[in-house]
C-alpha atoms as a PDB file:
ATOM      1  CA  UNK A   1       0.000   0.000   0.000  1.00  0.00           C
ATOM      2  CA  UNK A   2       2.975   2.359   0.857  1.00  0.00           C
ATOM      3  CA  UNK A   3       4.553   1.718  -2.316  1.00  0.00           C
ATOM      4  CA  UNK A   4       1.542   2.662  -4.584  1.00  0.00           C
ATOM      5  CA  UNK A   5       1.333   5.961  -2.099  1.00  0.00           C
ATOM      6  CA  UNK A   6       4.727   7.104  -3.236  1.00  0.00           C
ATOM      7  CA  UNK A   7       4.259   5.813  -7.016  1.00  0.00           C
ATOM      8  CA  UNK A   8       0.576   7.947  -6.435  1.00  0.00           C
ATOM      9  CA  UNK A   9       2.950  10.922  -5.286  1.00  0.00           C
ATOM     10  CA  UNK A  10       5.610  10.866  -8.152  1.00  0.00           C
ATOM     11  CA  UNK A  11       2.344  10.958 -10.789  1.00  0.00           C
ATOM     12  CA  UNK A  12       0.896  13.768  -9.161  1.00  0.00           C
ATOM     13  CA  UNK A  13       4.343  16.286  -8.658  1.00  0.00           C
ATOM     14  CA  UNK A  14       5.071  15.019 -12.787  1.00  0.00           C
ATOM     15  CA  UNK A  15       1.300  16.034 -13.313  1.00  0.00           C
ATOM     16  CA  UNK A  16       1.523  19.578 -11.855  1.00  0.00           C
ATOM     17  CA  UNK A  17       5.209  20.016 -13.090  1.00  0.00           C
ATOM     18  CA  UNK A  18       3.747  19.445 -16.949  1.00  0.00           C
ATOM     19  CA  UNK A  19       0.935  21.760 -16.096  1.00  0.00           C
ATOM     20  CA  UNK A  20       2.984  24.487 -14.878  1.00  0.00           C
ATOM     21  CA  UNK A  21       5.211  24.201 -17.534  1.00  0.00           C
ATOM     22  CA  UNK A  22       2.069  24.623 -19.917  1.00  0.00           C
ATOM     23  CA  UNK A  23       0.989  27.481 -18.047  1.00  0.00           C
ATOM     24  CA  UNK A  24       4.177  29.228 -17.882  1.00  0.00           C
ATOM     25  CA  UNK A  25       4.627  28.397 -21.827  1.00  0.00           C
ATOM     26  CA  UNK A  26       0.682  29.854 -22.254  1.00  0.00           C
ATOM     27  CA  UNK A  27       1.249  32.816 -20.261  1.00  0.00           C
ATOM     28  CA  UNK A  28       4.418  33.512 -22.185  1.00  0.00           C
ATOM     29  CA  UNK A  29       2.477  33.793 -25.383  1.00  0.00           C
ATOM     30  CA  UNK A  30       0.045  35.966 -24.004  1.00  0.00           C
ATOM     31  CA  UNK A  31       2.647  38.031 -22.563  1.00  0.00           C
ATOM     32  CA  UNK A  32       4.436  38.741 -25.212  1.00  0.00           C
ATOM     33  CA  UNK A  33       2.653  41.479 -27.040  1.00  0.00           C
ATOM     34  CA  UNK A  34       5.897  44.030 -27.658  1.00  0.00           C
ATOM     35  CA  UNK A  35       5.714  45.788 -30.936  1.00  0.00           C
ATOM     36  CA  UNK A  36       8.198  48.385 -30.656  1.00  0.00           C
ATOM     37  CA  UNK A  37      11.117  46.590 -32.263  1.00  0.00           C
ATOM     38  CA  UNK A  38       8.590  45.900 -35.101  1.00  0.00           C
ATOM     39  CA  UNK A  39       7.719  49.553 -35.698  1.00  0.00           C
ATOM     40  CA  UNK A  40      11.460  50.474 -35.200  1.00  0.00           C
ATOM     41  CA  UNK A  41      12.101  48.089 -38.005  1.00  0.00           C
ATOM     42  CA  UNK A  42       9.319  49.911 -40.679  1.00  0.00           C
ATOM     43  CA  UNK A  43      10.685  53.128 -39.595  1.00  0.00           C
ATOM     44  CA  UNK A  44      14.121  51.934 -40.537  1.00  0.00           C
ATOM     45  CA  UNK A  45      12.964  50.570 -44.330  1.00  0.00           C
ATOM     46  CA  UNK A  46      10.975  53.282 -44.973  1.00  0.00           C
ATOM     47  CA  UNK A  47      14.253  56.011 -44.140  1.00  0.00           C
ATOM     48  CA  UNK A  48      16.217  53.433 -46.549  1.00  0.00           C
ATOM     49  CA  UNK A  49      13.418  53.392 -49.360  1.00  0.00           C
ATOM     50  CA  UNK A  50      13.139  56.980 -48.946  1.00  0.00           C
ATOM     51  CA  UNK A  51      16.691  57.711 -49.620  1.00  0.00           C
ATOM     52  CA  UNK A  52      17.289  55.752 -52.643  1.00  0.00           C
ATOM     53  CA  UNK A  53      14.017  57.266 -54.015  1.00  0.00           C
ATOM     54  CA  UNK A  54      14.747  61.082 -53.331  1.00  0.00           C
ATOM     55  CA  UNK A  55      17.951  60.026 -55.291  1.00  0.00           C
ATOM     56  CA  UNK A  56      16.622  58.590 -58.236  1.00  0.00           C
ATOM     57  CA  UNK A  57      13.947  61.533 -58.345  1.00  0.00           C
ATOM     58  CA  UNK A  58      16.880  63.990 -58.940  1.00  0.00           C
ATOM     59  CA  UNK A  59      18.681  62.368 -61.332  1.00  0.00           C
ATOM     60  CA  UNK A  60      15.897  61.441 -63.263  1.00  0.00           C
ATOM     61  CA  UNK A  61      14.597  65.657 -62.927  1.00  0.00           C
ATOM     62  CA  UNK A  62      17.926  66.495 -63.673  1.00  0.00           C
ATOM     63  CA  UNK A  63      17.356  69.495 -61.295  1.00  0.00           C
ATOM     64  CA  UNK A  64      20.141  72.031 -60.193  1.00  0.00           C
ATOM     65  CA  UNK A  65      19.253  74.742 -58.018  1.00  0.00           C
ATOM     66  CA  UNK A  66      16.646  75.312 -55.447  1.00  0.00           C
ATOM     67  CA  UNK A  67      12.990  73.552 -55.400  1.00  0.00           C
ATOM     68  CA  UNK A  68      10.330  75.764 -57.004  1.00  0.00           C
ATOM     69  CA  UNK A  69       7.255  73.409 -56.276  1.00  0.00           C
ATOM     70  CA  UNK A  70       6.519  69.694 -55.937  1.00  0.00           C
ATOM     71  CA  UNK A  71       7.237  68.016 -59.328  1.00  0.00           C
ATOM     72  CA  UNK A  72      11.053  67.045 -57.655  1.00  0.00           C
ATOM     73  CA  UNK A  73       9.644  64.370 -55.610  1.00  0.00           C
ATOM     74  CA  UNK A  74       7.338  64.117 -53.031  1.00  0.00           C
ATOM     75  CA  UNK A  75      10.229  64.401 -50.196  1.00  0.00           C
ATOM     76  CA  UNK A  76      11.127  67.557 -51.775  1.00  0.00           C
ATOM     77  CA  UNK A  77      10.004  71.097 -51.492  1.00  0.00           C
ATOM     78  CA  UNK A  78      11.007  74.571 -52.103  1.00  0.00           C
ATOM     79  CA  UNK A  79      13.840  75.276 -49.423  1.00  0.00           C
ATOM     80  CA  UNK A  80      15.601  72.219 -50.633  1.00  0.00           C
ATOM     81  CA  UNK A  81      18.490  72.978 -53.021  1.00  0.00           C
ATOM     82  CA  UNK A  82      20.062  70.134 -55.361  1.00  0.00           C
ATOM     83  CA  UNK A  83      23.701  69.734 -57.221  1.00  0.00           C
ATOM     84  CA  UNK A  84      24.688  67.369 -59.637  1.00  0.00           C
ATOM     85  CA  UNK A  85      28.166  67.310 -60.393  1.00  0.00           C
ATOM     86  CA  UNK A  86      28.655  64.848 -63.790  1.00  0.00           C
ATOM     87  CA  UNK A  87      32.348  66.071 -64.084  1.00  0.00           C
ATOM     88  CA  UNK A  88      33.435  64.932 -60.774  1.00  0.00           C
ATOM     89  CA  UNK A  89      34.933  61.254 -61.061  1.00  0.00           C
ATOM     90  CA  UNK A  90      32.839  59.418 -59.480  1.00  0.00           C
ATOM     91  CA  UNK A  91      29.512  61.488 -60.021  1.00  0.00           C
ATOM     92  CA  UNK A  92      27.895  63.727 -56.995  1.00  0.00           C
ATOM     93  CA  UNK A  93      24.888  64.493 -56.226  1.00  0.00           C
ATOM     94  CA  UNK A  94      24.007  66.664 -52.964  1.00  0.00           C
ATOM     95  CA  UNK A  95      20.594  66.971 -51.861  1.00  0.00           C
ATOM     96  CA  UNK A  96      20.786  69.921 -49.040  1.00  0.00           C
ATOM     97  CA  UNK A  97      17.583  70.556 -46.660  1.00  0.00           C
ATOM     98  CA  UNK A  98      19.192  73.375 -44.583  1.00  0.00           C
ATOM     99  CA  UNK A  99      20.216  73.680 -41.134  1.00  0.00           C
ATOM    100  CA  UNK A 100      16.732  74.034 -39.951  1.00  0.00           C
ATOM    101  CA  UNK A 101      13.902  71.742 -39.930  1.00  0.00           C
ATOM    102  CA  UNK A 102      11.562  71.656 -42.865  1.00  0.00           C
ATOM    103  CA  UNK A 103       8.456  70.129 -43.622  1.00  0.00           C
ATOM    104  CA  UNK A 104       8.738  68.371 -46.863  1.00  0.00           C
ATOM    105  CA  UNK A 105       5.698  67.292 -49.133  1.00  0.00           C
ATOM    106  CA  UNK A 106       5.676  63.722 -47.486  1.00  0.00           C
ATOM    107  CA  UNK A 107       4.996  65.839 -44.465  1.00  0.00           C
ATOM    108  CA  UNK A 108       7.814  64.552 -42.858  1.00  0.00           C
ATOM    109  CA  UNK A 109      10.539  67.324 -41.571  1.00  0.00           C
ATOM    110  CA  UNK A 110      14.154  66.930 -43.088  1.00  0.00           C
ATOM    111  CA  UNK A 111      17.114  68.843 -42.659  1.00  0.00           C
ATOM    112  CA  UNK A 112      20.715  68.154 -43.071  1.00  0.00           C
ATOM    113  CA  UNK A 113      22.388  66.663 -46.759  1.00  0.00           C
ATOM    114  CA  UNK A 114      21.615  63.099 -48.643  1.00  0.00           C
ATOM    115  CA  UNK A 115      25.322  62.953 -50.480  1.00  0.00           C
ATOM    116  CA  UNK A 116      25.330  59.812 -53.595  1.00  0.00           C
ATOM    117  CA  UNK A 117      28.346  59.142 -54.971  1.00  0.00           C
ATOM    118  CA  UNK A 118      27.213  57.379 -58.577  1.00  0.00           C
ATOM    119  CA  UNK A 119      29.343  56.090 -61.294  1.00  0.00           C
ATOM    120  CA  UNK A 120      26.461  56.309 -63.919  1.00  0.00           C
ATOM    121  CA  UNK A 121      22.719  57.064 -64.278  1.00  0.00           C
ATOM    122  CA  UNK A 122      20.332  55.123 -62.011  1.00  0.00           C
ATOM    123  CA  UNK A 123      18.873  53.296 -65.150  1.00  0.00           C
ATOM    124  CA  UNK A 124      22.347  52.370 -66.309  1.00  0.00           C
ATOM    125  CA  UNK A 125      22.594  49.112 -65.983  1.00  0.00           C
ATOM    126  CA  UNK A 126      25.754  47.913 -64.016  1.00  0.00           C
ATOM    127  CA  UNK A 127      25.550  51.680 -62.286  1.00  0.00           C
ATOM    128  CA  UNK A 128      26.355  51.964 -58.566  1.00  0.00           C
ATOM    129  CA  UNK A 129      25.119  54.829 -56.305  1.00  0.00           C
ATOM    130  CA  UNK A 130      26.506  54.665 -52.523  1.00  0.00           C
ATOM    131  CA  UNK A 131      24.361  57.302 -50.600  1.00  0.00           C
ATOM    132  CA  UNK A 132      25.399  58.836 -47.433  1.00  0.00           C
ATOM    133  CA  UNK A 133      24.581  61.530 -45.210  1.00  0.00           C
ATOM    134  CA  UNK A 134      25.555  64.710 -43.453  1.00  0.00           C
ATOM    135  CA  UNK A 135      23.687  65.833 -40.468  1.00  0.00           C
ATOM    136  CA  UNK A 136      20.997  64.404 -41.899  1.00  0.00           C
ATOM    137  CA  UNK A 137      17.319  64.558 -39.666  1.00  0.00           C
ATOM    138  CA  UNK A 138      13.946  62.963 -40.436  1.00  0.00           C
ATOM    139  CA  UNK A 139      11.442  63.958 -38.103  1.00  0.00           C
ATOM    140  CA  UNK A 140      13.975  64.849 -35.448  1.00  0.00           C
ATOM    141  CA  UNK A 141      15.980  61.664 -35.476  1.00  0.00           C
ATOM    142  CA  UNK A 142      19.164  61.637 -36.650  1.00  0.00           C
ATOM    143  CA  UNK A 143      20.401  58.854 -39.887  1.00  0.00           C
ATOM    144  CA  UNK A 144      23.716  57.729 -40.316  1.00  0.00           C
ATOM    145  CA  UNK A 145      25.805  55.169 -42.123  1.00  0.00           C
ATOM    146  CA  UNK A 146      25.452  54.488 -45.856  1.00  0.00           C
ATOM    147  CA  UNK A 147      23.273  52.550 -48.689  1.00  0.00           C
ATOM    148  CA  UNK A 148      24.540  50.897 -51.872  1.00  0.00           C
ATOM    149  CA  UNK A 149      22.812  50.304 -55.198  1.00  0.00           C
ATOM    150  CA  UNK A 150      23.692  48.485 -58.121  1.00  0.00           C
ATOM    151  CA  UNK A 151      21.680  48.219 -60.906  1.00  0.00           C
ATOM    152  CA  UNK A 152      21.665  44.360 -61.823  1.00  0.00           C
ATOM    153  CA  UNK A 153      19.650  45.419 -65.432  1.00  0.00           C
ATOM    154  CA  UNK A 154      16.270  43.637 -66.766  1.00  0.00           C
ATOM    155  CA  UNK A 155      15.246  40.669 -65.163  1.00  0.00           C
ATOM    156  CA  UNK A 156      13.345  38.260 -67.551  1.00  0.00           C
ATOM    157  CA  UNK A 157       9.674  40.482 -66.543  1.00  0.00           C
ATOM    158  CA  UNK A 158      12.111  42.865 -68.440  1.00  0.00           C
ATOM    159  CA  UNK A 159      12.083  45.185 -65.062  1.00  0.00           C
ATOM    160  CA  UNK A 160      15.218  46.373 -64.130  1.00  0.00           C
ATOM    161  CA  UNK A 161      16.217  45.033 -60.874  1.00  0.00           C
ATOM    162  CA  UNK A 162      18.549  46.850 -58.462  1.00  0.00           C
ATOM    163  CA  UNK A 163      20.515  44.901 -55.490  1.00  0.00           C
ATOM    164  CA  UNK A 164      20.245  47.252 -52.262  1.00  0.00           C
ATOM    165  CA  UNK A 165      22.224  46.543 -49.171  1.00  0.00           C
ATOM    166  CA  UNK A 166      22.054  49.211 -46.079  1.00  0.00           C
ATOM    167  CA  UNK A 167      24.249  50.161 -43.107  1.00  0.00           C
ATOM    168  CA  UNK A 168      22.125  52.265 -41.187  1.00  0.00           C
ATOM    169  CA  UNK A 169      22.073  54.164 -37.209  1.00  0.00           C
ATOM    170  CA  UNK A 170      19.180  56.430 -36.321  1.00  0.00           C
ATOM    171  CA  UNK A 171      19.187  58.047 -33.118  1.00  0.00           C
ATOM    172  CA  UNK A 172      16.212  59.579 -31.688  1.00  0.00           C
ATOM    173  CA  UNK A 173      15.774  62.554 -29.464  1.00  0.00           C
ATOM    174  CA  UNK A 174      16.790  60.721 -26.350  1.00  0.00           C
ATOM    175  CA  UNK A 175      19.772  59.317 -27.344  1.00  0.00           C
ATOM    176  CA  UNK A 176      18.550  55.915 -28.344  1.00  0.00           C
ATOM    177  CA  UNK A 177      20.095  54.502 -31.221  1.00  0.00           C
ATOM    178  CA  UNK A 178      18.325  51.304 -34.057  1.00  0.00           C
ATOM    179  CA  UNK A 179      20.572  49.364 -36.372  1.00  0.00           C
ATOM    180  CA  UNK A 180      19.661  48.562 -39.549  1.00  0.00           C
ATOM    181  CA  UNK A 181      21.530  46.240 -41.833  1.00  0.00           C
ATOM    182  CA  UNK A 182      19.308  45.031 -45.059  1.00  0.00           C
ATOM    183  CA  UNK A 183      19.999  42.818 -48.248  1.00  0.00           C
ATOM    184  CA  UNK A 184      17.146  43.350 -50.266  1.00  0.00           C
ATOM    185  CA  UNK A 185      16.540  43.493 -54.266  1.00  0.00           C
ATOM    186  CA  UNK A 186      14.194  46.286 -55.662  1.00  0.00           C
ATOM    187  CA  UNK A 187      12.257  45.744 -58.828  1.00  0.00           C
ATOM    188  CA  UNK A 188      11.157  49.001 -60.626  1.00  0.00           C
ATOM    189  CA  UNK A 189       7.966  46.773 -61.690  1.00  0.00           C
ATOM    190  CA  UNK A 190       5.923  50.270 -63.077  1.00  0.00           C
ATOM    191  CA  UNK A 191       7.135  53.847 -64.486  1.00  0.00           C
ATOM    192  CA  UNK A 192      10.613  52.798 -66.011  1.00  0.00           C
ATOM    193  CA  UNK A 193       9.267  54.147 -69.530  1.00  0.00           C
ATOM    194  CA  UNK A 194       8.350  57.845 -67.949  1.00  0.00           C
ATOM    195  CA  UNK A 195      11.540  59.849 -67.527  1.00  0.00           C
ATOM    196  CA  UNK A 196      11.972  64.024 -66.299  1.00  0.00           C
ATOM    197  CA  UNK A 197      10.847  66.059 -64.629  1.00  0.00           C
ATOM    198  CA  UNK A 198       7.495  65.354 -62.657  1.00  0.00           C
ATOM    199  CA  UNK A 199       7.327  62.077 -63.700  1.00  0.00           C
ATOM    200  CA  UNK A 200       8.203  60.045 -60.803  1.00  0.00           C
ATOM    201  CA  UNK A 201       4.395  59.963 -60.027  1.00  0.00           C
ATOM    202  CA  UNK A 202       3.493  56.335 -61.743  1.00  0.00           C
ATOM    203  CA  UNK A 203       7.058  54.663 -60.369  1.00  0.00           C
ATOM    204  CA  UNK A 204       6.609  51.609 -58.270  1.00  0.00           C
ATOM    205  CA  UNK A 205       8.935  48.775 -56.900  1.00  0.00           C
ATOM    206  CA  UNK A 206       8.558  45.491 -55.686  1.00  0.00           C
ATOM    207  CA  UNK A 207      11.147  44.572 -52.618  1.00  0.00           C
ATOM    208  CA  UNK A 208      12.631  41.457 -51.675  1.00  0.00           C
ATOM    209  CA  UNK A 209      14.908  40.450 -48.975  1.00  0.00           C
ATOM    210  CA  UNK A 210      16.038  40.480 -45.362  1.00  0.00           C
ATOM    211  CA  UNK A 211      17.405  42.296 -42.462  1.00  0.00           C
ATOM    212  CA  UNK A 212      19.048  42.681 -39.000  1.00  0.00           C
ATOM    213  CA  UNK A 213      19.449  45.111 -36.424  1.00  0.00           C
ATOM    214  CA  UNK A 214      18.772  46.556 -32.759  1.00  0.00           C
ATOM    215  CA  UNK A 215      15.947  48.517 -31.697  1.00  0.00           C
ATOM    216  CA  UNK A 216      15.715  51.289 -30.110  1.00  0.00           C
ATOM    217  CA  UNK A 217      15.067  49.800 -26.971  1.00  0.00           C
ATOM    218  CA  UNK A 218      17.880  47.055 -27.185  1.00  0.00           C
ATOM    219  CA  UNK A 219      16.245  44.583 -28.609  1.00  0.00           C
ATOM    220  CA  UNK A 220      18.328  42.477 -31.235  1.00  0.00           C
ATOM    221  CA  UNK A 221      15.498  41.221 -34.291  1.00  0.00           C
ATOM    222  CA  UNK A 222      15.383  39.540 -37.517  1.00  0.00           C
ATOM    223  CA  UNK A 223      13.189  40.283 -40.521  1.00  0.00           C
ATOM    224  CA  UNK A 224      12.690  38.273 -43.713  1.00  0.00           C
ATOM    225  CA  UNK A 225       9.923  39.776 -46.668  1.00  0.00           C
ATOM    226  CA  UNK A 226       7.467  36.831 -47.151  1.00  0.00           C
ATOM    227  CA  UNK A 227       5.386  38.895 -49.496  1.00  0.00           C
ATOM    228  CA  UNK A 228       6.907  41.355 -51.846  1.00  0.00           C
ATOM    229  CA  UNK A 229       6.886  45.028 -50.535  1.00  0.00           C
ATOM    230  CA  UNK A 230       5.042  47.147 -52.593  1.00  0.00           C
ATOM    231  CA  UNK A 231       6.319  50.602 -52.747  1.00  0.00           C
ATOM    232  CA  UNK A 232       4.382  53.800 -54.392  1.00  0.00           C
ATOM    233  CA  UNK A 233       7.088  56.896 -55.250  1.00  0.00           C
ATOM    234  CA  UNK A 234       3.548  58.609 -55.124  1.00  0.00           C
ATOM    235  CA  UNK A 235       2.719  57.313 -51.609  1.00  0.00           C
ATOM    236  CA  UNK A 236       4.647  58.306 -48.029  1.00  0.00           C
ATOM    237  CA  UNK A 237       4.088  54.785 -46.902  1.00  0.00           C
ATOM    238  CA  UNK A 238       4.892  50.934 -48.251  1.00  0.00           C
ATOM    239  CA  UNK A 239       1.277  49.884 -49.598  1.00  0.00           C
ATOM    240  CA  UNK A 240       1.251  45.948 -49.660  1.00  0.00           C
ATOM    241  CA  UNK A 241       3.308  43.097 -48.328  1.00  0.00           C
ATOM    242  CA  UNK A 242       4.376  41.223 -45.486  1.00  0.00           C
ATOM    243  CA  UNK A 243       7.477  40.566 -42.983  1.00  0.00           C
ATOM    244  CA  UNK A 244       8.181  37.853 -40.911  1.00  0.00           C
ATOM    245  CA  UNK A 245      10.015  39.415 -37.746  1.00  0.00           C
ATOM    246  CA  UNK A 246      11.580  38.170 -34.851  1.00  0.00           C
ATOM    247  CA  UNK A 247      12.718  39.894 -32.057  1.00  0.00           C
ATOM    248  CA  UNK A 248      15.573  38.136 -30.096  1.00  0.00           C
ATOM    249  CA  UNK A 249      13.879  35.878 -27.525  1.00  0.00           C
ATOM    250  CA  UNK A 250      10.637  36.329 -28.631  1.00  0.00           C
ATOM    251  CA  UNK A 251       7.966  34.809 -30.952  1.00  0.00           C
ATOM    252  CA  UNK A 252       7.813  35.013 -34.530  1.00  0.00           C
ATOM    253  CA  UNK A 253       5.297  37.925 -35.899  1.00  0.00           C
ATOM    254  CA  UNK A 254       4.206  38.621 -38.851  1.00  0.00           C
ATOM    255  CA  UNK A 255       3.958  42.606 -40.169  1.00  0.00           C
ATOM    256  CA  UNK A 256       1.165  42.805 -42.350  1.00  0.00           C
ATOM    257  CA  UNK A 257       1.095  46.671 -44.363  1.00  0.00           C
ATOM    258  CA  UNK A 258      -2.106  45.997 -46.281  1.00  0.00           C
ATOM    259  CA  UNK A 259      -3.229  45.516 -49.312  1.00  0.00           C
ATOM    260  CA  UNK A 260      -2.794  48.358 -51.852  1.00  0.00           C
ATOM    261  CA  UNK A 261      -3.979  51.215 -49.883  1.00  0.00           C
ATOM    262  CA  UNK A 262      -1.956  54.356 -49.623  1.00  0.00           C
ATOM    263  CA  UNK A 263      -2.366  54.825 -45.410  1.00  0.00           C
ATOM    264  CA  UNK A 264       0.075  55.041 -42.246  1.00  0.00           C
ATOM    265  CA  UNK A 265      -1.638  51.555 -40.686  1.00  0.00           C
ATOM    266  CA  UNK A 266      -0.114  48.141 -40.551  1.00  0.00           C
ATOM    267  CA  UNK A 267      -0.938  44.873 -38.272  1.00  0.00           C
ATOM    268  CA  UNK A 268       1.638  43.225 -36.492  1.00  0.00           C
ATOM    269  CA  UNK A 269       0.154  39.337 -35.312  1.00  0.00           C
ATOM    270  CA  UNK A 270       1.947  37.411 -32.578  1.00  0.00           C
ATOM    271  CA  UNK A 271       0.744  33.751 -31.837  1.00  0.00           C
ATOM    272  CA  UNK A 272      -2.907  34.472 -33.596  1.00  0.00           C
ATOM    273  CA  UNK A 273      -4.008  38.303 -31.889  1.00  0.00           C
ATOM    274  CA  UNK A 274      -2.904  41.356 -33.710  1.00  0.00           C
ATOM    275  CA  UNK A 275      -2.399  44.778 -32.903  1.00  0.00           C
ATOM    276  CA  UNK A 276      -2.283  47.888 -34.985  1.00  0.00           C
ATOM    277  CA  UNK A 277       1.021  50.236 -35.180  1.00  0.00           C
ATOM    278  CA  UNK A 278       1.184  53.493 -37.100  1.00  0.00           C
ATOM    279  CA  UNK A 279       3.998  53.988 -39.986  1.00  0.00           C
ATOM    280  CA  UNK A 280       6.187  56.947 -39.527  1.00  0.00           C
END
């Protein structure tokens, strides 16, 4: 009788130690709600996708001189002054918002220089642009580091296709910095044919790809593009796609930004609930 007692015991302490494990394991999921490092990573995309677009604007306007009204880009407006310099070896192009804050069409407020160093057109195939910056400010938080494109030329769709790899900082207001390293590919999938001046308006790309980095509040993550990113030159926000993210120690989720709409929302998911973030 003793001995079935104690084998009685054991089976009851393994009962409640599986049950507390599936408890702790439950409340872990439920817990873990934290959609900061997601939002840190859009904010970081969308400064990269900006850049390389307010670069290919100006090349394509072949502007020099100060902003008179919108048809330079939607990032653009009249207190910004461009230079394009085809007799320097390589190519330069300066893109100068001013010391001061200033709201730009996007309505996002810029100051400080985007600097590309090219070797040939952005629709050159084979062409490589490495953009940096100078004091450079969106909305108050500070970009560093540099982006690389190379045009890779038509891909069989017969859209040109253009490998982009950043090595980005932004530091915000407090002092916090977010790391962003990407490895994406960006296919110009509408617009190509339309070239000068105001006619950025119809350009849209496709993006592929991954990334790494830290968030602003420490927080190492992964990210991987399950559905191509669909990006609007006409539009301050990615329209369409999907990313599956990962913070370090935490559960896979899954950024959802819609499905063609031109708006600030996406849905981040984590094990089945969602919650909405705003795009910056």
């Amino acid at each position: 009788m003793r001995k079935n007692f104690r084998i009685f015991v054991v089976l009851c302490c393994l009962f409640l130690s599986a049950l507390y494990s599936c408890t702790k394991e439950n409340n872990s999921t439920n817990n873990d709600n934290e959609t900061q490092t997601a939002s840190d990573n859009a904010l970081a995309q969308g400064t990269a996708s900006d850049a390389v677009a307010m670069s290919s604007q100006s090349e394509d306007n072949g502007i020099t001189g100060t902003i008179t009204d919108s048809t330079a880009g939607l990032m653009f407006n009249t207190n910004v002054t461009i230079n394009l310099n085809f007799t320097a070896s390589p190519k330069v192009l300066t893109i100068d918002f001013g010391s001061s804050n200033t709201v730009c069409f996007d309505g996002k407020y810029r100051r400080g220089k985007v600097i590309v160093s090219f070797t040939g057109l952005y629709r050159d195939s084979g062409s490589n642009h490495t953009i940096t910056f100078d004091n450079y400010y969106v909305n108050n938080n500070k970009v560093d580091g540099s982006i690389v494109v190379i045009n890779n030329g038509h891909n069989e769709a017969g859209n040109l296709t253009f490998s982009v790899k950043s090595a980005l900082t932004i530091t915000d207001t407090s002092g916090n910095t977010l790391t962003y390293n990407d490895d994406h590919v960006r296919e110009w999938v509408a617009g190509e044919e339309t070239k000068g001046l105001n006619e950025w308006h119809d350009d849209v790309y496709s993006i592929t790809g991954s990334a790494s980095g830290t968030g602003f509040t420490g927080d190492q993550f992964t990210s991987n593009i399950t559905s191509a990113l669909i990006v609007a030159l006409n539009c301050k926000w990615i329209e369409q796609g999907t990313i599956e993210f990962k913070p370090a120690g935490k559960l896979t989720r899954t950024i959802d930004f819609g499905n063609g709409d031109c708006d600030d929302k996406a849905t981040v998911t984590i094990a089945g609930v969602s919650f909405d973030i705003l795009l910056l």
